[in-house]
C-alpha atoms as a PDB file:
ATOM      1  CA  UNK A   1     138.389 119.931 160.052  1.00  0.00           C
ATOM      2  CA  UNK A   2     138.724 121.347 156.741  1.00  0.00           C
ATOM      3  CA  UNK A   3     142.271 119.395 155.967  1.00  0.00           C
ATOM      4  CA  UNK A   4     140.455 115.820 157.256  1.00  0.00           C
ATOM      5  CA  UNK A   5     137.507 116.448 154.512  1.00  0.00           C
ATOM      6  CA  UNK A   6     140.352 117.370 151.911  1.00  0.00           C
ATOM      7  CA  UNK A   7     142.371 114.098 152.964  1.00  0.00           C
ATOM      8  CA  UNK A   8     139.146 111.847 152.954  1.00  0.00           C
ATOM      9  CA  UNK A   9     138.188 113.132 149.073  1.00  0.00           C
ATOM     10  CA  UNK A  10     141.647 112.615 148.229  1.00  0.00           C
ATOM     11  CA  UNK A  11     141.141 109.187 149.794  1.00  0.00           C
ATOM     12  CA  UNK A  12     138.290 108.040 148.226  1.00  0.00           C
ATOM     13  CA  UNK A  13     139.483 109.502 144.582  1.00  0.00           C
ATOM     14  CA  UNK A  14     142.341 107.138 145.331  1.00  0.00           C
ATOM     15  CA  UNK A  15     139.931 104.042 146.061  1.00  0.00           C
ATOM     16  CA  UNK A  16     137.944 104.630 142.989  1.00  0.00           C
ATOM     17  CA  UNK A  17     140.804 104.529 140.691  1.00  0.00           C
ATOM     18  CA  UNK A  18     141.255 101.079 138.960  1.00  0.00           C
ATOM     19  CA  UNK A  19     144.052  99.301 140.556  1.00  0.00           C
ATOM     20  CA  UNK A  20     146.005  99.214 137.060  1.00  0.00           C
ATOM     21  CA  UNK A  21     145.599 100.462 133.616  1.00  0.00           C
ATOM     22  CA  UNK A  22     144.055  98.230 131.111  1.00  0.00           C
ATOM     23  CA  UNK A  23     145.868  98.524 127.821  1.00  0.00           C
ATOM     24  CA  UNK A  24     146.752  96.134 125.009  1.00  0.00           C
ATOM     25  CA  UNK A  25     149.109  94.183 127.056  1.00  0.00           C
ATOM     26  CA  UNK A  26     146.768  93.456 129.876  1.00  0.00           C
ATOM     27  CA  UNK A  27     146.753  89.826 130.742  1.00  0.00           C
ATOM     28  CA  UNK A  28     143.514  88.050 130.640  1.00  0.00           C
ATOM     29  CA  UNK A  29     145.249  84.368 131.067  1.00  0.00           C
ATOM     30  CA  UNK A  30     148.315  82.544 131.355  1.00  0.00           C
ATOM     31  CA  UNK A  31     148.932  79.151 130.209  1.00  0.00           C
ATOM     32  CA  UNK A  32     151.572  77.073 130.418  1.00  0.00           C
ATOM     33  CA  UNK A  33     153.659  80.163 130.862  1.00  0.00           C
ATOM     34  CA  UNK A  34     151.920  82.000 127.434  1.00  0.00           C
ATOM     35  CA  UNK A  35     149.840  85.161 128.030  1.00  0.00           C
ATOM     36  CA  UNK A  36     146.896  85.671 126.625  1.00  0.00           C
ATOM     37  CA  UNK A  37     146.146  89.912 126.560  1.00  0.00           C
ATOM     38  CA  UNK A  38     143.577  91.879 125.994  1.00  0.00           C
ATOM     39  CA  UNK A  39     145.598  92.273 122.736  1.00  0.00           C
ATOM     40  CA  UNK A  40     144.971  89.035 121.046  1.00  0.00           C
ATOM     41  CA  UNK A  41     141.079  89.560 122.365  1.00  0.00           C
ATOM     42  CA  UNK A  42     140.995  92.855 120.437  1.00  0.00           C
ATOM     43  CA  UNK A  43     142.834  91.394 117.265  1.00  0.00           C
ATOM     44  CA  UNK A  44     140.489  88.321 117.112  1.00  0.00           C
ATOM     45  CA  UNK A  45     137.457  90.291 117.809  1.00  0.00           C
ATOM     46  CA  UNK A  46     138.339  92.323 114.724  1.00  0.00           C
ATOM     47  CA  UNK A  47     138.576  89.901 112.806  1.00  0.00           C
ATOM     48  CA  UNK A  48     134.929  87.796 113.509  1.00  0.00           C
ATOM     49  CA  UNK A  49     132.449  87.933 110.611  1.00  0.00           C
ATOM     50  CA  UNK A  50     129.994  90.885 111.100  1.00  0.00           C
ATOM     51  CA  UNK A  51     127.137  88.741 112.754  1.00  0.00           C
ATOM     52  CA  UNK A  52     129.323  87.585 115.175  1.00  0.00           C
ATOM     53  CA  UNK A  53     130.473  91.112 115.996  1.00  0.00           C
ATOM     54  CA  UNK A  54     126.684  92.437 116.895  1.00  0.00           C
ATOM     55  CA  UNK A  55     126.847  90.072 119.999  1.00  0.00           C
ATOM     56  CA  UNK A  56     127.067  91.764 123.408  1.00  0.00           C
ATOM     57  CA  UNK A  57     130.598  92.840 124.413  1.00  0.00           C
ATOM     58  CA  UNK A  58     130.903  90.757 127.465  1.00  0.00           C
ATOM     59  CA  UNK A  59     129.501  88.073 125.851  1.00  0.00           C
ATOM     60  CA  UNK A  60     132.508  88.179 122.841  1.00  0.00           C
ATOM     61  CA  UNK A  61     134.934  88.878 125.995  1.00  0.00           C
ATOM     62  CA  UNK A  62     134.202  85.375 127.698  1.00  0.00           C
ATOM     63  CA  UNK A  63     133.740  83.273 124.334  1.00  0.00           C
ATOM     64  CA  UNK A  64     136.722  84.818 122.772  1.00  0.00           C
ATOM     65  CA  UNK A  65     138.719  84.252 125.563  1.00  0.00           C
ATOM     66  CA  UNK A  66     138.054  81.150 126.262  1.00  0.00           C
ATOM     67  CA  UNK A  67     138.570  79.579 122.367  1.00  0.00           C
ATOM     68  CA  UNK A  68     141.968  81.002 122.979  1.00  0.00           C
ATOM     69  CA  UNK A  69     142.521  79.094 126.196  1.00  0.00           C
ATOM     70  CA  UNK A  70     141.705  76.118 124.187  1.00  0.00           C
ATOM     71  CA  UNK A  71     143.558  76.757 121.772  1.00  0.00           C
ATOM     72  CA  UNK A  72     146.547  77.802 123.486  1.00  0.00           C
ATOM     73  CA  UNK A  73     146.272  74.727 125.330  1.00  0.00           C
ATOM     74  CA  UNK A  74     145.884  72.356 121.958  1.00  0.00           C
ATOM     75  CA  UNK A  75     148.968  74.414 120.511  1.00  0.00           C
ATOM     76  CA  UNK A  76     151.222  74.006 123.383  1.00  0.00           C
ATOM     77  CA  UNK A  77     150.266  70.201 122.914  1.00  0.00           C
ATOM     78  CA  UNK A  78     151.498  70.097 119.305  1.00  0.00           C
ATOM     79  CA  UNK A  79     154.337  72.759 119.309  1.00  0.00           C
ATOM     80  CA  UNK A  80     156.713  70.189 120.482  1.00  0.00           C
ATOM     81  CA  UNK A  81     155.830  67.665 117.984  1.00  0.00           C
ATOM     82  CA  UNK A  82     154.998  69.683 114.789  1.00  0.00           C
ATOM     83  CA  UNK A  83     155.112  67.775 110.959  1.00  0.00           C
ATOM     84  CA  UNK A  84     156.324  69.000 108.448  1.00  0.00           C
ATOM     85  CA  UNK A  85     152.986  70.094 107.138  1.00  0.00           C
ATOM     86  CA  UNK A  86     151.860  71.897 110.032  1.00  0.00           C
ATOM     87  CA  UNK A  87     155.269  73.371 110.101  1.00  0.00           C
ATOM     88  CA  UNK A  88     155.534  74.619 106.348  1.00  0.00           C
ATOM     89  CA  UNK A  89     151.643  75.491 106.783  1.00  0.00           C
ATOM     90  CA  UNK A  90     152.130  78.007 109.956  1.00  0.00           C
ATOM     91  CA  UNK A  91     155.082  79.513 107.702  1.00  0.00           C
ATOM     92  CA  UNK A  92     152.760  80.165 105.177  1.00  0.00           C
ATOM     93  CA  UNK A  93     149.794  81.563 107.281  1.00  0.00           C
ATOM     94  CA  UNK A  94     152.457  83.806 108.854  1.00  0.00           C
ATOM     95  CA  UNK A  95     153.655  84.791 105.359  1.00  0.00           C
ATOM     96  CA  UNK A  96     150.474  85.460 103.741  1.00  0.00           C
ATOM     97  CA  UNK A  97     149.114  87.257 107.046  1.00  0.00           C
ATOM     98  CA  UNK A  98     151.542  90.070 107.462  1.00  0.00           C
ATOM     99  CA  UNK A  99     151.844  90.490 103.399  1.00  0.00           C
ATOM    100  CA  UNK A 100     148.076  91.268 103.685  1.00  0.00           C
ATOM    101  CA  UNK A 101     147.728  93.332 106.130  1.00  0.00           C
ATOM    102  CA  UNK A 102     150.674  95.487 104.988  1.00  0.00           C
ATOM    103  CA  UNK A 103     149.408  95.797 102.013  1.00  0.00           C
ATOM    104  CA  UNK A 104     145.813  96.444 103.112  1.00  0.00           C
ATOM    105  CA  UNK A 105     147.605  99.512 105.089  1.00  0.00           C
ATOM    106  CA  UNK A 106     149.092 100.656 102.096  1.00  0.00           C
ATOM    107  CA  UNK A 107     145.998 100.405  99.714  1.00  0.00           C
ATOM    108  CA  UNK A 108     143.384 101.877 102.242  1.00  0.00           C
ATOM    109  CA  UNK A 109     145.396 105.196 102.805  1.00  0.00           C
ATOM    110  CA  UNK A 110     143.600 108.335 102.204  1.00  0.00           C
ATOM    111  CA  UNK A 111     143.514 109.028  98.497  1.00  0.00           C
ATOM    112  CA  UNK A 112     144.228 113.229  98.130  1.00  0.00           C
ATOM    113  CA  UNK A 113     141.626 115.183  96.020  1.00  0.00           C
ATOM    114  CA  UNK A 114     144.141 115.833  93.980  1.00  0.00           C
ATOM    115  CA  UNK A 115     145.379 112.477  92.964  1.00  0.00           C
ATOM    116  CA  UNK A 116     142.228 111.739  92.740  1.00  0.00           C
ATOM    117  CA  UNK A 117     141.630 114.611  90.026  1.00  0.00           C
ATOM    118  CA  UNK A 118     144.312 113.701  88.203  1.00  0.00           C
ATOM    119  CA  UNK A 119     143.704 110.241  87.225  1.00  0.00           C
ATOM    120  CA  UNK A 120     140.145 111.714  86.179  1.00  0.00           C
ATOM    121  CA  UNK A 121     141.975 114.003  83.901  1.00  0.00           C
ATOM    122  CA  UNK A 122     143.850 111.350  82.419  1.00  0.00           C
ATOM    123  CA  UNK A 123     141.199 109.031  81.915  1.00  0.00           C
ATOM    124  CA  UNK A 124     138.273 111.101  80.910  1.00  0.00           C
ATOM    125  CA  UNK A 125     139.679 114.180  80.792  1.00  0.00           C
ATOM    126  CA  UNK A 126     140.236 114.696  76.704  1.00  0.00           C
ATOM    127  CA  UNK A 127     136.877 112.186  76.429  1.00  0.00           C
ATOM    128  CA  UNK A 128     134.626 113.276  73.291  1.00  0.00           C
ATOM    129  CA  UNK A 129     131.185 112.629  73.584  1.00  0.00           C
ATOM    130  CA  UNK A 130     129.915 109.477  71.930  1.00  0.00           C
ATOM    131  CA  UNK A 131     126.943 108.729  70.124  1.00  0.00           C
ATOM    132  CA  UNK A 132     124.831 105.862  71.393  1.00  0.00           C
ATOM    133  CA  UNK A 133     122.044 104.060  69.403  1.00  0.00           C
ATOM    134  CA  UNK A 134     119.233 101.985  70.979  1.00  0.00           C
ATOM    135  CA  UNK A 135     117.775 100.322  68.275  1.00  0.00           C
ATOM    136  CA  UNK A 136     115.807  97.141  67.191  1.00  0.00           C
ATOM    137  CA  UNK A 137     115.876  94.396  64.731  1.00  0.00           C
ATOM    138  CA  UNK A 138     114.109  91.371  63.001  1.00  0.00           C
ATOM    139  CA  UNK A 139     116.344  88.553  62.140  1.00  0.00           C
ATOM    140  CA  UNK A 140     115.089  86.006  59.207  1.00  0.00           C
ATOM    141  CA  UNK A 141     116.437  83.762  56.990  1.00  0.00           C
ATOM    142  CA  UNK A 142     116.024  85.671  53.268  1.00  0.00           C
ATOM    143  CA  UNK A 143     116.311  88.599  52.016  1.00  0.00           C
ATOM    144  CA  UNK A 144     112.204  87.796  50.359  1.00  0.00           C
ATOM    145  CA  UNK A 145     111.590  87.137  54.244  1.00  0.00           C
ATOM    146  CA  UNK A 146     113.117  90.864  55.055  1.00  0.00           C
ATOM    147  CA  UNK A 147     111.502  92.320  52.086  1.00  0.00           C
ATOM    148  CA  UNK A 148     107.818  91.183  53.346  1.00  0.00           C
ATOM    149  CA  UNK A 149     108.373  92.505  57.047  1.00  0.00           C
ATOM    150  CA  UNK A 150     109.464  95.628  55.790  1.00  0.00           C
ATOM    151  CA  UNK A 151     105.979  95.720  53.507  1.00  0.00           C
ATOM    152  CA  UNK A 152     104.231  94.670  56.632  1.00  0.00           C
ATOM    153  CA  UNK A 153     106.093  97.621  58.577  1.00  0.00           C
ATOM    154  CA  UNK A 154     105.323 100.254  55.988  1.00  0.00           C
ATOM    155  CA  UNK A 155     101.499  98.882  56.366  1.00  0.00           C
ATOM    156  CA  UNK A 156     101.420  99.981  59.864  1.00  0.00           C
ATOM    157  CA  UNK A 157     102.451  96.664  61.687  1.00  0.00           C
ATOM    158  CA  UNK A 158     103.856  96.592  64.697  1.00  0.00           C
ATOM    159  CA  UNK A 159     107.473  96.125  64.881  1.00  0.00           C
ATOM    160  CA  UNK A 160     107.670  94.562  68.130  1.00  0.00           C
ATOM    161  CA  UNK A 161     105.117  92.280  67.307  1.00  0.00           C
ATOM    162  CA  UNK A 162     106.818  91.351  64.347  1.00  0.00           C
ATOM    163  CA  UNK A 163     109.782  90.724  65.775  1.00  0.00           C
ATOM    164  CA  UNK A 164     108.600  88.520  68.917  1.00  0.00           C
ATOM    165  CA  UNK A 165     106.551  86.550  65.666  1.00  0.00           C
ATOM    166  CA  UNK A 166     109.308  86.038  62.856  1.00  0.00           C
ATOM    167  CA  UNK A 167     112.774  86.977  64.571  1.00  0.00           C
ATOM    168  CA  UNK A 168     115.370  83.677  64.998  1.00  0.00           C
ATOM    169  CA  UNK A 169     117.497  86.096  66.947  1.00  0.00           C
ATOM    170  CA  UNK A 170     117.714  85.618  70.851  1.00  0.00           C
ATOM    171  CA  UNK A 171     116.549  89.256  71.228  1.00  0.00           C
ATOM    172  CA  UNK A 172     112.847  88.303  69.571  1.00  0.00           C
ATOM    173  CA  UNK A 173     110.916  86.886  72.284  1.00  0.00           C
ATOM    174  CA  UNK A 174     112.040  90.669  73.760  1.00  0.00           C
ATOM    175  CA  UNK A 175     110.394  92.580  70.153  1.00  0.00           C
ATOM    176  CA  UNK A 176     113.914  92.555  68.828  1.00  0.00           C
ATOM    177  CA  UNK A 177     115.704  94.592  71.415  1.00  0.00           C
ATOM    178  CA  UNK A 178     119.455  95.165  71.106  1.00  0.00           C
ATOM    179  CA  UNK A 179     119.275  97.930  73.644  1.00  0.00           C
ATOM    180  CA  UNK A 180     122.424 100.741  73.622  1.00  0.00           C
ATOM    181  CA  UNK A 181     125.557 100.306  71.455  1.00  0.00           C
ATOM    182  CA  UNK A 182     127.894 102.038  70.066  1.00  0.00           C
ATOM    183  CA  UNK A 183     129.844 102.135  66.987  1.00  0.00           C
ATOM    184  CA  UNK A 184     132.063  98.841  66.815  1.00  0.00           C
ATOM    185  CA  UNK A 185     129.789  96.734  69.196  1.00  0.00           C
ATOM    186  CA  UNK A 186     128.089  95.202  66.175  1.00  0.00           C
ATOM    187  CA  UNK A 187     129.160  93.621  63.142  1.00  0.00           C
ATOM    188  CA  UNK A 188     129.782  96.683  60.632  1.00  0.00           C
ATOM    189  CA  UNK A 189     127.171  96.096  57.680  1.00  0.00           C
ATOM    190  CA  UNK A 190     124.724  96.031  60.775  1.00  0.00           C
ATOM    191  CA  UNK A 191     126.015  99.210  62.418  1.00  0.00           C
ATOM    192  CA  UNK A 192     126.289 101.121  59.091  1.00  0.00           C
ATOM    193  CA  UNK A 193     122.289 100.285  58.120  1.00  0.00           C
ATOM    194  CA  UNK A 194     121.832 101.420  61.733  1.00  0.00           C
ATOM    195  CA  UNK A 195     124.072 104.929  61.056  1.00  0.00           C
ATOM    196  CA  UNK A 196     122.106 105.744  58.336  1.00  0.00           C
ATOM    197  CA  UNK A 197     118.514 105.977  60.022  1.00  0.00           C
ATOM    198  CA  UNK A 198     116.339 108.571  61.746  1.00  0.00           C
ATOM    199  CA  UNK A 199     115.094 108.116  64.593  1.00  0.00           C
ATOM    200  CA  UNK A 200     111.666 105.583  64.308  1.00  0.00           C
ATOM    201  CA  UNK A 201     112.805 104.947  60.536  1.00  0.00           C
ATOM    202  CA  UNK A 202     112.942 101.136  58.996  1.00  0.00           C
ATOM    203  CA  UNK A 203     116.170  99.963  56.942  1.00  0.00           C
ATOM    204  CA  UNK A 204     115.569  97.946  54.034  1.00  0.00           C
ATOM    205  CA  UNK A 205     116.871  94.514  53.941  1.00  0.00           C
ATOM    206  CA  UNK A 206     120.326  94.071  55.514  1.00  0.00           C
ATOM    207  CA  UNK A 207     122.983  91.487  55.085  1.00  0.00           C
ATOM    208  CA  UNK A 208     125.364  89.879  57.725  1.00  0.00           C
ATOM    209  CA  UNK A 209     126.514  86.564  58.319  1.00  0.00           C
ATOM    210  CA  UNK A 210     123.907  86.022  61.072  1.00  0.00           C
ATOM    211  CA  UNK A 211     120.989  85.776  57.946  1.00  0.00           C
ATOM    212  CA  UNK A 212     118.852  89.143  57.302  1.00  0.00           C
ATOM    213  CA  UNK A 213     117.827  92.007  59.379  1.00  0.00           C
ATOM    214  CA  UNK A 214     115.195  94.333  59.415  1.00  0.00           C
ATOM    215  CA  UNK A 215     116.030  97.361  61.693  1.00  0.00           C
ATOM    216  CA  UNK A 216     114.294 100.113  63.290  1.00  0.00           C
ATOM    217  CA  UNK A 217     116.244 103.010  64.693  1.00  0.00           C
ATOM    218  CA  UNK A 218     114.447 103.761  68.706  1.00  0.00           C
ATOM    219  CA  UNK A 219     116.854 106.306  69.985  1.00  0.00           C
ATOM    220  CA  UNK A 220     119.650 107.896  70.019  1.00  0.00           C
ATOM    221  CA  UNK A 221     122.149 110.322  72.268  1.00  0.00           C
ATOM    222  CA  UNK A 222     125.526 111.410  72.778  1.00  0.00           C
ATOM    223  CA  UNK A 223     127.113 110.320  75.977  1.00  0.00           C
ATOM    224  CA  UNK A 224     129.507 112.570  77.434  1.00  0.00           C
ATOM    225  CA  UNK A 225     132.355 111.807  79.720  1.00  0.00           C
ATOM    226  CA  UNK A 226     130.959 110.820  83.303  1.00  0.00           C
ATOM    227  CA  UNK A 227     131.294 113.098  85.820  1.00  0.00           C
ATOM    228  CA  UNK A 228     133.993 112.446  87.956  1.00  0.00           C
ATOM    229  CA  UNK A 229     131.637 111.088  91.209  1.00  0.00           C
ATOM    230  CA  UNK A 230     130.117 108.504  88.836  1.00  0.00           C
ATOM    231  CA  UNK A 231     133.867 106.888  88.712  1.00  0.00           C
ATOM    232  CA  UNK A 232     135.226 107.850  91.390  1.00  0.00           C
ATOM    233  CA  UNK A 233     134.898 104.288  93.342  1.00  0.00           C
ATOM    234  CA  UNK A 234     136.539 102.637  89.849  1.00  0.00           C
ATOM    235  CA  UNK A 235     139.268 105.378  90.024  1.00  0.00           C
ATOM    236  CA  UNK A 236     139.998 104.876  94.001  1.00  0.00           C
ATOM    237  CA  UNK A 237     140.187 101.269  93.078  1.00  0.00           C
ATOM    238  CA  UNK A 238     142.666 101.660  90.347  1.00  0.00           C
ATOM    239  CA  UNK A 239     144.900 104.113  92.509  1.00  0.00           C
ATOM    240  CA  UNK A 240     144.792 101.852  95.622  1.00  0.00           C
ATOM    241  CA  UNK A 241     146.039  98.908  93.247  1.00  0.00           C
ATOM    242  CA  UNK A 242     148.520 101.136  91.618  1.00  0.00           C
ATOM    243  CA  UNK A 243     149.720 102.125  95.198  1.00  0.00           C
ATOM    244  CA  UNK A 244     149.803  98.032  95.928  1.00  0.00           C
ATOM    245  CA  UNK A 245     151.735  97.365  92.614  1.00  0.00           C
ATOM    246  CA  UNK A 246     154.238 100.201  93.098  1.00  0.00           C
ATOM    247  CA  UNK A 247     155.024  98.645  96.497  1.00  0.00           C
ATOM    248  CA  UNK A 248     155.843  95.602  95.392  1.00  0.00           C
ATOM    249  CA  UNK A 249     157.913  96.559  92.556  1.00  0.00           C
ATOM    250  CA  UNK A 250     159.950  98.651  95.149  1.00  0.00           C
ATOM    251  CA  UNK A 251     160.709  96.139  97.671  1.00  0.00           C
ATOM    252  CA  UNK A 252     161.310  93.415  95.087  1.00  0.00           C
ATOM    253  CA  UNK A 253     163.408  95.626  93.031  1.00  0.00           C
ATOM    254  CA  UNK A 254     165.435  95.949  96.906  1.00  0.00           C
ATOM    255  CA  UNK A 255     165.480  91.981  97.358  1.00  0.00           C
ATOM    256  CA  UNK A 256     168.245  89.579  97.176  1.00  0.00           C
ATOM    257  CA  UNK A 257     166.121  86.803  95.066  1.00  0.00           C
ATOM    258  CA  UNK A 258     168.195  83.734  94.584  1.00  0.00           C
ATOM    259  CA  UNK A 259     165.998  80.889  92.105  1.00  0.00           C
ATOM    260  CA  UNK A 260     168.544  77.930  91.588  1.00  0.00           C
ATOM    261  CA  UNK A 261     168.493  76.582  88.082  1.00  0.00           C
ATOM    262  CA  UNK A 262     166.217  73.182  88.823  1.00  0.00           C
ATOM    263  CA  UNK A 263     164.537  71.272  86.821  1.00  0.00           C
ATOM    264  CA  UNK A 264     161.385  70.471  89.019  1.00  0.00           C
ATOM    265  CA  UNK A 265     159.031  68.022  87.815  1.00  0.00           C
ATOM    266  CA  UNK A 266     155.268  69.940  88.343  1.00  0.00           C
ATOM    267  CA  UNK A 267     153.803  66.993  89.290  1.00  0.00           C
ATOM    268  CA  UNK A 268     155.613  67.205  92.458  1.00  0.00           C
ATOM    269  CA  UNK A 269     153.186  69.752  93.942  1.00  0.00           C
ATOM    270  CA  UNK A 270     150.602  67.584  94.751  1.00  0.00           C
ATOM    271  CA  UNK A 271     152.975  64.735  96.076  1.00  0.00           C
ATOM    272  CA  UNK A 272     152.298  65.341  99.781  1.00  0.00           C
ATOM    273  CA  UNK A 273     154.069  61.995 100.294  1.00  0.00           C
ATOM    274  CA  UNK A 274     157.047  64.115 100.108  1.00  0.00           C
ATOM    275  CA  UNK A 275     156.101  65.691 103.418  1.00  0.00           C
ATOM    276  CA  UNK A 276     157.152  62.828 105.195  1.00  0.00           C
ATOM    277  CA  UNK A 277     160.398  62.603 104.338  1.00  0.00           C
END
């Protein structure tokens, strides 16, 4: 009794078992003697733009499935009767598509903390701190124009109002606003008027080739080196294109690259006349 309740779990652990294991090369169609496997499904799925990819699964199954099966079916049409332009194009699809994707592999590897660290180090790593100066100015004509705005300013006006009133610079409709700088970001009799001031103190009248400025000094601060999770996406992103580059060089430095000595005409390139020849 015991032995025929053993056999008849075995028995129904057999019947419950899928009749075959569904893997990549599981065949979902065949046309014209070309399988279509859960493969390509998974490949194309990956590749559908995100709002396509919140559909339900066996909703993307049946859709994706079925725009292979069509075109399957178109291609097998054409493959016998390709032109030269399809022909060259699928060369270059096939071309461009593995380069990417190998490439892609190679750039999105794991970055180690230590590389990482060390291109910190040798970016920022012997960074001195700079000084940064927010300040604001009135741009006029003459230096009689300056000299009255700075009498006006020493009165008690307000500089922002000034500025939004007399400034011909873009920045006066904004009460003369340069916002942060640092030293060589502005033409140097500017920056050196600028250098000189405390902070909340007017310049006298100062020269450039712009006209005359009246400046007032808002702020300033030093800015250190940023710490190294501020940069770290602009680091990765060098390192990944370093890793790209370096990959590139190798293999090309490996190929046999033959360029025959011709003397093409550019116009040629858009001559797809030549196509049909």
């Amino acid at each position: 009794m015991t032995k025929r309740i053993l056999a008849g779990a075995a028995l129904s652990a057999l019947m419950i078992t899928p009749a075959f294991a569904q893997d990549a090369e599981t065949v979902l169609a065949t046309i014209n003697g070309q399988n279509i496997t859960l493969g390509h499904i998974i490949v194309a799925h990956s590749q559908l733009p995100e709002q396509y990819q919140a559909l339900p699964d066996d909703v993307l199954l049946t859709g994706i499935l079925e725009q292979l099966i069509q075109q399957e079916i178109v291609a097998t049409a054409a493959r016998d009767d390709l032109s030269a332009a399809m022909r060259l194009g699928l060369e270059n699809e096939e071309r461009a598509y593995v380069a990417a994707l190998t490439l892609d592999e190679i750039a999105l590897a794991e970055i180690p903390a230590e590389e990482l660290q060390a291109a910190y180090d040798a970016e920022f790593g012997e960074m001195e701190a700079v000084t940064e100066y927010n300040a604001s100015h009135i741009l006029v004509a003459t230096a009689e124009e300056a000299q009255a705005l700075v009498e006006e300013l020493e009165g008690g006006a307000d500089f922002a109002e000034l500025a939004r009133e007399h400034s011909t610079g873009p920045s006066g409709p904004n009460g003369g606003q340069l916002g942060w700088f640092t030293a060589g970001m502005m033409v140097p009799s500017f920056e050196e008027a600028v250098f000189a001031l405390e902070v909340g103190e007017v310049s006298p009248p100062v020269e450039t080739r712009f006209g005359w400025h009246v400046v007032i000094l808002n702020d300033s601060r030093d800015q250190a080196a940023p710490a190294l999770e501020e940069v770290r996406e602009q680091l990765e992103e060098g390192l990944r294109q370093a890793r790209v580059d370096a990959h590139i060089e190798s293999l090309t430095a490996a190929a046999e690259i033959d360029r025959p000595e011709l003397d093409i005409d550019p116009a040629l390139i858009r001559n797809l006349d030549l196509l049909d020849n």
